[in-house]
C-alpha atoms as a PDB file:
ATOM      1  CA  UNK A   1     -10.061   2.233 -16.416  1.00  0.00           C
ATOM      2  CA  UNK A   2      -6.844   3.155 -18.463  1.00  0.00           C
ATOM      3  CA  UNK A   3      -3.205   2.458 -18.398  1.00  0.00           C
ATOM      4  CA  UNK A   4      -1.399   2.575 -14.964  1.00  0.00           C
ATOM      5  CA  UNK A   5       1.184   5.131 -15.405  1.00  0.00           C
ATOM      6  CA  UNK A   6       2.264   5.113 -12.039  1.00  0.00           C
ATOM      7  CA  UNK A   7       2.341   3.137  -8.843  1.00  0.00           C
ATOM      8  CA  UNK A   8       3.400   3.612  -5.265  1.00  0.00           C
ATOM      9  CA  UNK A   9       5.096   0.328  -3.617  1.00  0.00           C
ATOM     10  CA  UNK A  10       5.213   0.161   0.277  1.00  0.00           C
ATOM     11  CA  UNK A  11       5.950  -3.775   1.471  1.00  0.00           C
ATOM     12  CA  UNK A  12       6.735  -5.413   4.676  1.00  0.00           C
ATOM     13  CA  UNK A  13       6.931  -8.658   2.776  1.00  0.00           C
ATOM     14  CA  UNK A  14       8.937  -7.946   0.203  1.00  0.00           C
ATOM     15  CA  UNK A  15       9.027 -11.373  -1.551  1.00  0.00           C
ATOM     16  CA  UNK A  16       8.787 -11.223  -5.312  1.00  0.00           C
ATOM     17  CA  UNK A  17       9.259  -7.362  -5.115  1.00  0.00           C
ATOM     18  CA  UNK A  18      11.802  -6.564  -7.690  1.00  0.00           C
ATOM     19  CA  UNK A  19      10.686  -8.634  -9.882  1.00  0.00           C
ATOM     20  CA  UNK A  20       7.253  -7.269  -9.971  1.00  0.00           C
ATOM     21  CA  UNK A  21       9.229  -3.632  -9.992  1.00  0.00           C
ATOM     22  CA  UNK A  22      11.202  -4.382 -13.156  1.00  0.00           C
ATOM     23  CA  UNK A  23       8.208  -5.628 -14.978  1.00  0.00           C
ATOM     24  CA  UNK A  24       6.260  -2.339 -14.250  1.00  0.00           C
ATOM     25  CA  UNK A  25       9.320  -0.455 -15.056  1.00  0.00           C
ATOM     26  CA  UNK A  26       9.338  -2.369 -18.608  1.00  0.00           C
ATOM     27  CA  UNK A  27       5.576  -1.601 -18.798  1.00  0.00           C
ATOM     28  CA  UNK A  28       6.090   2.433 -18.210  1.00  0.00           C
ATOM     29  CA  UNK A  29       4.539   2.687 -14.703  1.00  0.00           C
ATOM     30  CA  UNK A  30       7.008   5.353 -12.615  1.00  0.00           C
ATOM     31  CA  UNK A  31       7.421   3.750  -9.465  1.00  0.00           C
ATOM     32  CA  UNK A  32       7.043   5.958  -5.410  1.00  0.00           C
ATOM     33  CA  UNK A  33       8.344   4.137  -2.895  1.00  0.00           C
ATOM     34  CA  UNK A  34       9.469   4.585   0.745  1.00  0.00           C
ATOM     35  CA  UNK A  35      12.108   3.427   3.211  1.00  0.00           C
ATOM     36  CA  UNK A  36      13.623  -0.041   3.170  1.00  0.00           C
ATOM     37  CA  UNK A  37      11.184  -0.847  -0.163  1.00  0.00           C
ATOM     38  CA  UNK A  38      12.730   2.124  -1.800  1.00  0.00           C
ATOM     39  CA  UNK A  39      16.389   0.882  -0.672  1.00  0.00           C
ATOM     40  CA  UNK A  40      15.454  -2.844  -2.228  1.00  0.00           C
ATOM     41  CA  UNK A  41      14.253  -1.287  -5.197  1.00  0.00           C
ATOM     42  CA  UNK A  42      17.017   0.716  -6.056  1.00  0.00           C
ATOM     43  CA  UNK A  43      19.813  -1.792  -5.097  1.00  0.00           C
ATOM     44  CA  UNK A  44      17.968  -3.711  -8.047  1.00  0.00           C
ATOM     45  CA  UNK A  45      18.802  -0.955 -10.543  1.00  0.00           C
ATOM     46  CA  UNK A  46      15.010   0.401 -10.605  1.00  0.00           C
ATOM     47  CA  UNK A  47      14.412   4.154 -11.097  1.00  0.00           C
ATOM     48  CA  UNK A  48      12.464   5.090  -7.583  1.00  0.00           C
ATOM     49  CA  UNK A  49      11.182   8.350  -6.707  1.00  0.00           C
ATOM     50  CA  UNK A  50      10.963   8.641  -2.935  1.00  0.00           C
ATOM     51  CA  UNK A  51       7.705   9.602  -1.262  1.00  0.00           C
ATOM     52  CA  UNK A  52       9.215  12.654   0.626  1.00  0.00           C
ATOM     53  CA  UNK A  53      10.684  13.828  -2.685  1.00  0.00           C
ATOM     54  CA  UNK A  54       7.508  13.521  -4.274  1.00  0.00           C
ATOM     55  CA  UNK A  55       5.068  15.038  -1.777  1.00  0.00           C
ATOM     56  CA  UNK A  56       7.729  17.578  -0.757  1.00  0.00           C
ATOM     57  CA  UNK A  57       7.216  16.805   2.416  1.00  0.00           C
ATOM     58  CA  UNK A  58       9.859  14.340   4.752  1.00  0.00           C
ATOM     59  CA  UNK A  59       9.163  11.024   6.978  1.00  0.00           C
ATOM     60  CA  UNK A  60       8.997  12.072  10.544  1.00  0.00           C
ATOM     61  CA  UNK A  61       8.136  10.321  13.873  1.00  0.00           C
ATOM     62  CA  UNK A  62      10.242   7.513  13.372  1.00  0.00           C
ATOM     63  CA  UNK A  63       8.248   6.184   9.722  1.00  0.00           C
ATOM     64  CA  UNK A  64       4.910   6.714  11.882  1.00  0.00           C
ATOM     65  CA  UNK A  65       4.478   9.404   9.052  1.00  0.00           C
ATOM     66  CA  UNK A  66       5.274   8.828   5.118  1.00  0.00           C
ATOM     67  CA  UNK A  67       2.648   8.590   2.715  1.00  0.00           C
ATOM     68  CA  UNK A  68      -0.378  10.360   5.150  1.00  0.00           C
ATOM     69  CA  UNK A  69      -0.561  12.920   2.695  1.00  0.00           C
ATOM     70  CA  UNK A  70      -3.168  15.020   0.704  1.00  0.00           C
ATOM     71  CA  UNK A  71      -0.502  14.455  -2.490  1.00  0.00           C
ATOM     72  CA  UNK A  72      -0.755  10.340  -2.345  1.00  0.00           C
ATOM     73  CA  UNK A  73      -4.609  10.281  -1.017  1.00  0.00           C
ATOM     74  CA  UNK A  74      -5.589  12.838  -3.552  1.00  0.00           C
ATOM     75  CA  UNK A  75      -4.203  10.734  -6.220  1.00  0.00           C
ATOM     76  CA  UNK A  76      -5.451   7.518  -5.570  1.00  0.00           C
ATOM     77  CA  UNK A  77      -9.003   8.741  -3.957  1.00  0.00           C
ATOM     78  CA  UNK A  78      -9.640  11.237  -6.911  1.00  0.00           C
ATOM     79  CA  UNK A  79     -12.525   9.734  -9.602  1.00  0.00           C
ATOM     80  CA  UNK A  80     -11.208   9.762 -12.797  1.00  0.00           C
ATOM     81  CA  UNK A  81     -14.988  10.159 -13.982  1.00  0.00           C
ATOM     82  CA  UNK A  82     -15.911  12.948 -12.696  1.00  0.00           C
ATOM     83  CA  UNK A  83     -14.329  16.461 -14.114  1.00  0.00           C
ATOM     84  CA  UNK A  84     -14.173  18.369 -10.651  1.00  0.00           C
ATOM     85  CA  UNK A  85     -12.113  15.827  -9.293  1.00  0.00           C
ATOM     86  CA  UNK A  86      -9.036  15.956 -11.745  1.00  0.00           C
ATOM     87  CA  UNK A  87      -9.520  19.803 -12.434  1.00  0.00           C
ATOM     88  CA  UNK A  88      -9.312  19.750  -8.680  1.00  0.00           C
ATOM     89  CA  UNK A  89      -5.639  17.538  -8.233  1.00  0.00           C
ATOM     90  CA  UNK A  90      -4.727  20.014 -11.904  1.00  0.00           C
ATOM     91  CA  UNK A  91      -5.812  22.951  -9.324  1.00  0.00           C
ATOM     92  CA  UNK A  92      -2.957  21.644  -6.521  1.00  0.00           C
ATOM     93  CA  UNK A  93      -0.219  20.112  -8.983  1.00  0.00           C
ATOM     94  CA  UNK A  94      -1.431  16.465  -8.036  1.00  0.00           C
ATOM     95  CA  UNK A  95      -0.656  13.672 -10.143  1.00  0.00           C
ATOM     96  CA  UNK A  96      -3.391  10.192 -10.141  1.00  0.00           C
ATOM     97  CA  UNK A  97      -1.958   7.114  -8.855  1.00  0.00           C
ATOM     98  CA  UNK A  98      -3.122   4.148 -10.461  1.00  0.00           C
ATOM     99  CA  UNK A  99      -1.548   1.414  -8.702  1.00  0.00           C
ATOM    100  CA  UNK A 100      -1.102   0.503  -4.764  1.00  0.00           C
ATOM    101  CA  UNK A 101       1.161  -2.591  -3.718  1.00  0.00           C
ATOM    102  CA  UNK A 102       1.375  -2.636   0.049  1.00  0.00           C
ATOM    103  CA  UNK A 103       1.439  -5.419   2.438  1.00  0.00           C
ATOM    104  CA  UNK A 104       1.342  -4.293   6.299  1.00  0.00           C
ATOM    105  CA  UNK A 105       3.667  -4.447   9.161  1.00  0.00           C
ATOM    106  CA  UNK A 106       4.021  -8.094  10.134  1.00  0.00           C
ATOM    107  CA  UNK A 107       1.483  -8.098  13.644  1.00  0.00           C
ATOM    108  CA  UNK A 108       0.403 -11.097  13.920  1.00  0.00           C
ATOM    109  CA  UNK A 109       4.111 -12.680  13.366  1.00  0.00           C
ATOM    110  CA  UNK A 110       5.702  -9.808  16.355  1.00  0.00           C
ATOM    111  CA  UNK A 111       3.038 -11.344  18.858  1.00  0.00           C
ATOM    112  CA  UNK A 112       3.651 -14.484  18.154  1.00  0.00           C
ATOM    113  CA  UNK A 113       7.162 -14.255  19.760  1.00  0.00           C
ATOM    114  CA  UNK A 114       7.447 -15.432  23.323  1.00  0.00           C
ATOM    115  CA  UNK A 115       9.011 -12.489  24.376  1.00  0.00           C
ATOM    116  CA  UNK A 116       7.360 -10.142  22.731  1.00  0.00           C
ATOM    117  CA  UNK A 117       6.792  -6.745  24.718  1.00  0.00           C
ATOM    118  CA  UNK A 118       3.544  -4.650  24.887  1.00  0.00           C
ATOM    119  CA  UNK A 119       5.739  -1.811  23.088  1.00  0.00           C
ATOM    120  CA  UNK A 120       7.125  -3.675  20.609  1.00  0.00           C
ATOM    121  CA  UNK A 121       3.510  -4.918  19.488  1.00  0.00           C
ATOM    122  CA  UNK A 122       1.625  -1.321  19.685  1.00  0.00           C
ATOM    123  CA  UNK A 123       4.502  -0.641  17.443  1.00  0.00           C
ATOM    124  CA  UNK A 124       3.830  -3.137  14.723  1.00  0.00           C
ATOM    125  CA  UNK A 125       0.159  -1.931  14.589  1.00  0.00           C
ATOM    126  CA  UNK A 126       0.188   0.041  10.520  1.00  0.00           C
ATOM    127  CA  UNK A 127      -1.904   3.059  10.086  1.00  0.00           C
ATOM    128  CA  UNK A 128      -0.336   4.316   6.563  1.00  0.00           C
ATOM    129  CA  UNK A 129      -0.645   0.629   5.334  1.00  0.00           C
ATOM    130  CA  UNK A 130      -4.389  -0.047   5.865  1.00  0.00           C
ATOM    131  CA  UNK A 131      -5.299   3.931   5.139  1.00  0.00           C
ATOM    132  CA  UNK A 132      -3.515   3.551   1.519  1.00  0.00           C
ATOM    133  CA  UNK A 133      -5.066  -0.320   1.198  1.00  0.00           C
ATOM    134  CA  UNK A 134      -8.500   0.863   2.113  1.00  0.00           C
ATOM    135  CA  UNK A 135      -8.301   4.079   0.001  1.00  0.00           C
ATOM    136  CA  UNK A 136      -7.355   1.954  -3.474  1.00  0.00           C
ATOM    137  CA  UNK A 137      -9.555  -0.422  -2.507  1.00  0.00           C
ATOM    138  CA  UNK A 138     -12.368   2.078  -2.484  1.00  0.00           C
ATOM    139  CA  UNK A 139     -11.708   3.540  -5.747  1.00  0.00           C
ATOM    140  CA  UNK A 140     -11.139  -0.072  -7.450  1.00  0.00           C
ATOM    141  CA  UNK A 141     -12.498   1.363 -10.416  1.00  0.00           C
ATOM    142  CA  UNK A 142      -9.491   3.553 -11.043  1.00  0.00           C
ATOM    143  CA  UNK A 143      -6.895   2.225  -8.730  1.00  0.00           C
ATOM    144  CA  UNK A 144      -5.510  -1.337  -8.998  1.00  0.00           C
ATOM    145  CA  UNK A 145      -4.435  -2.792  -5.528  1.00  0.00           C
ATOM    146  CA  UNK A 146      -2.456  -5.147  -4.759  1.00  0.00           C
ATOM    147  CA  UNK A 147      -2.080  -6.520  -1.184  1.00  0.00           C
ATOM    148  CA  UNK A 148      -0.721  -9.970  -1.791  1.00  0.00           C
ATOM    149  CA  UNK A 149       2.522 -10.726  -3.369  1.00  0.00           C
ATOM    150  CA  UNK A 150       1.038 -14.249  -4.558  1.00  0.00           C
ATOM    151  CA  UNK A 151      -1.108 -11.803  -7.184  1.00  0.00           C
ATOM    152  CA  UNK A 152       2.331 -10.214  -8.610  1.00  0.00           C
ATOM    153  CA  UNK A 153       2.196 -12.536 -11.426  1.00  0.00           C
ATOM    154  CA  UNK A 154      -0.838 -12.830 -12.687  1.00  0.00           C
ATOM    155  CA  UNK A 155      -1.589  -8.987 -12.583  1.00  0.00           C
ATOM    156  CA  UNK A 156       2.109  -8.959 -14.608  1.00  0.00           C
ATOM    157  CA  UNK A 157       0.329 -10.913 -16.693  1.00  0.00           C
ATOM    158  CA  UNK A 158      -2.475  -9.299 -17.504  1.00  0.00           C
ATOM    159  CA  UNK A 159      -0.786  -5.919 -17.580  1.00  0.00           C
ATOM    160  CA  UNK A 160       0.878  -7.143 -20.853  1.00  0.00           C
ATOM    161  CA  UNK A 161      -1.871  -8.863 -22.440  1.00  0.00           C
ATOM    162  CA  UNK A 162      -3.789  -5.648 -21.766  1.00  0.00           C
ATOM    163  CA  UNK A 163      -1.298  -3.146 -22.897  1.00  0.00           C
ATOM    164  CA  UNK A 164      -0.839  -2.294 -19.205  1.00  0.00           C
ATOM    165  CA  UNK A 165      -4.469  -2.135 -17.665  1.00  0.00           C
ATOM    166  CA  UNK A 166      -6.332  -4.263 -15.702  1.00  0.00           C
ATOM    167  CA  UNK A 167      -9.501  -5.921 -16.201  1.00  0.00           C
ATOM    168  CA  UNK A 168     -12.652  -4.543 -14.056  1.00  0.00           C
ATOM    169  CA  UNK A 169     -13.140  -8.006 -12.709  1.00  0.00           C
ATOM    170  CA  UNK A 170      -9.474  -8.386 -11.224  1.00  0.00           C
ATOM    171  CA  UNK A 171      -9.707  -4.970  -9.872  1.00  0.00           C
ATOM    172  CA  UNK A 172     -12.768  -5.720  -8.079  1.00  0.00           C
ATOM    173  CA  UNK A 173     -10.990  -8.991  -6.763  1.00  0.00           C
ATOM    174  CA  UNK A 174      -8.353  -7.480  -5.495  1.00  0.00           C
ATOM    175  CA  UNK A 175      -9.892  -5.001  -3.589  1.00  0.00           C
ATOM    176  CA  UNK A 176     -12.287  -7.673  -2.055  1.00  0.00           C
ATOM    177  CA  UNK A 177      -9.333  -9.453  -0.778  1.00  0.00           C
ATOM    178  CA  UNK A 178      -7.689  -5.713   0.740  1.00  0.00           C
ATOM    179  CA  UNK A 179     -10.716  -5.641   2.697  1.00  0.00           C
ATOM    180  CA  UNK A 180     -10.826  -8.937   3.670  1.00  0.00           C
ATOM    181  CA  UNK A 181      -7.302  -8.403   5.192  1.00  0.00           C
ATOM    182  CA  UNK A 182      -7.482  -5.443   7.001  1.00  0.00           C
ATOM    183  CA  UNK A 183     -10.674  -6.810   8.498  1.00  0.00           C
ATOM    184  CA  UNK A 184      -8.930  -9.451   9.577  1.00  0.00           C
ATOM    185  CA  UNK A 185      -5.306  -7.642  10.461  1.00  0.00           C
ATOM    186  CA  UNK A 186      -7.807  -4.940  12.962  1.00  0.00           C
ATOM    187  CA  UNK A 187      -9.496  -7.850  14.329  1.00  0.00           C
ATOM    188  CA  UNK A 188      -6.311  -9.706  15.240  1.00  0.00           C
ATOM    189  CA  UNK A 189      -5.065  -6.533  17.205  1.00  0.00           C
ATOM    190  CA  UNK A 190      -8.126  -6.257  19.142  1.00  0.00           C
ATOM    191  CA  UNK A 191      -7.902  -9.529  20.173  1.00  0.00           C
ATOM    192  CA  UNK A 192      -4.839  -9.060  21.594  1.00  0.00           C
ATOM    193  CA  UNK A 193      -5.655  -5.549  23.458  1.00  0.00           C
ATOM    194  CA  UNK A 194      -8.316  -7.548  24.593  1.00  0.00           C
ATOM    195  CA  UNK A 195      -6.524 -10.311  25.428  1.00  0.00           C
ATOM    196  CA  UNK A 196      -3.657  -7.692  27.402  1.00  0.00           C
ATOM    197  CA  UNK A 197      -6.701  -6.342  29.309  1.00  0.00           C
ATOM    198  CA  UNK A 198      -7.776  -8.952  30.845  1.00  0.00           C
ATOM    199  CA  UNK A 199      -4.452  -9.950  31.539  1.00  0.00           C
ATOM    200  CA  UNK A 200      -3.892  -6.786  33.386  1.00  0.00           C
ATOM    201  CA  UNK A 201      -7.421  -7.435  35.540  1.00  0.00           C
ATOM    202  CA  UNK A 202      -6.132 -10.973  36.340  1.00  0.00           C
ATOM    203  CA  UNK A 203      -2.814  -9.217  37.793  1.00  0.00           C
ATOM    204  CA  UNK A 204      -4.644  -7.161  40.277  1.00  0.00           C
END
């Protein structure tokens, strides 16, 4: 574990974001965002660096594709621990990310809406979201994720009394909960494709 130097932020729910943003900001942490999060942040006077500027490489497909890239995995998957892994990202020009705020796109909410169409849901199903969660969550040990805006506080908090790290215990908690979410956020959308097929069958 060591001081986060730099965090990517990528919300749905943005509640509470630019607050949390100025306080890493005042804590040192360079801040990679994307899309309307980057927009929010910036209207707030915070320095963002966008994704595409950062990996070189622009959205495309509509947002499907942003952060699905060898530059933002590398950085939060690489062990910190272990010398091959950072000569490696040193090798490619990579920089470590230390810090992962993401909260995914709002599913369960879209099919909640009595009119909601089958397109409209398929297209409120995240793949960057849960493939960044599940990737921080992995290397807790290094990475400090943060799924819930509820935590922004406390992990503020400890930040400062820590001289911007985060105990080993938190990190584990947090990435307990990550997991616990995107269990639950793939279980609710197989549910409904369930749910839709046997809809269909009744149809025929």
């Amino acid at each position: 574990m060591s001081k986060i130097r730099r965090a990517i932020i990528s919300v749905s729910d943005k509640t509470g974001v630019e607050d949390f943003g100025h306080a890493l900001v005042d804590l040192g942490v360079e801040i990679l965002s994307t899309g309307g999060t980057a927009r929010k942040l910036k209207e707030a006077g915070l320095p963002v660096i966008e994704v595409s500027d950062y990996t070189g490489f622009p959205e495309m497909l509509d947002g499907r594709v942003k952060t699905l890239h060898p530059k933002i995995h590398a950085g939060i998957l690489a062990r910190r621990d272990i010398p091959e892994h950072m000569e490696q990202l040193q090798a490619h020009g990579i920089g470590t990310i230390d810090m992962v705020v993401v909260n995914l796109y709002p599913f369960e909410q879209t099919i909640s809406k009595p009119d909601v169409t089958f397109q409209d849901a398929i297209e409120n199903i995240d793949i960057g979201g849960p493939t960044l969660l599940r990737a921080s969550a992995k290397n807790f040990e290094s990475v400090v994720v943060i799924v819930d805006p509820g935590d922004y506080n406390n992990i503020r908090d400890e930040m400062v009394s820590l001289g911007g790290d985060v105990s080993y215990r938190t990190r584990v908690a947090l990435a307990q909960k990550v997991f616990a979410h995107t269990s639950r956020y793939d279980s609710l959308i197989a549910e409904y494709l369930q749910n839709t097929i046997e809809e269909s069958h009744k149809a025929q």
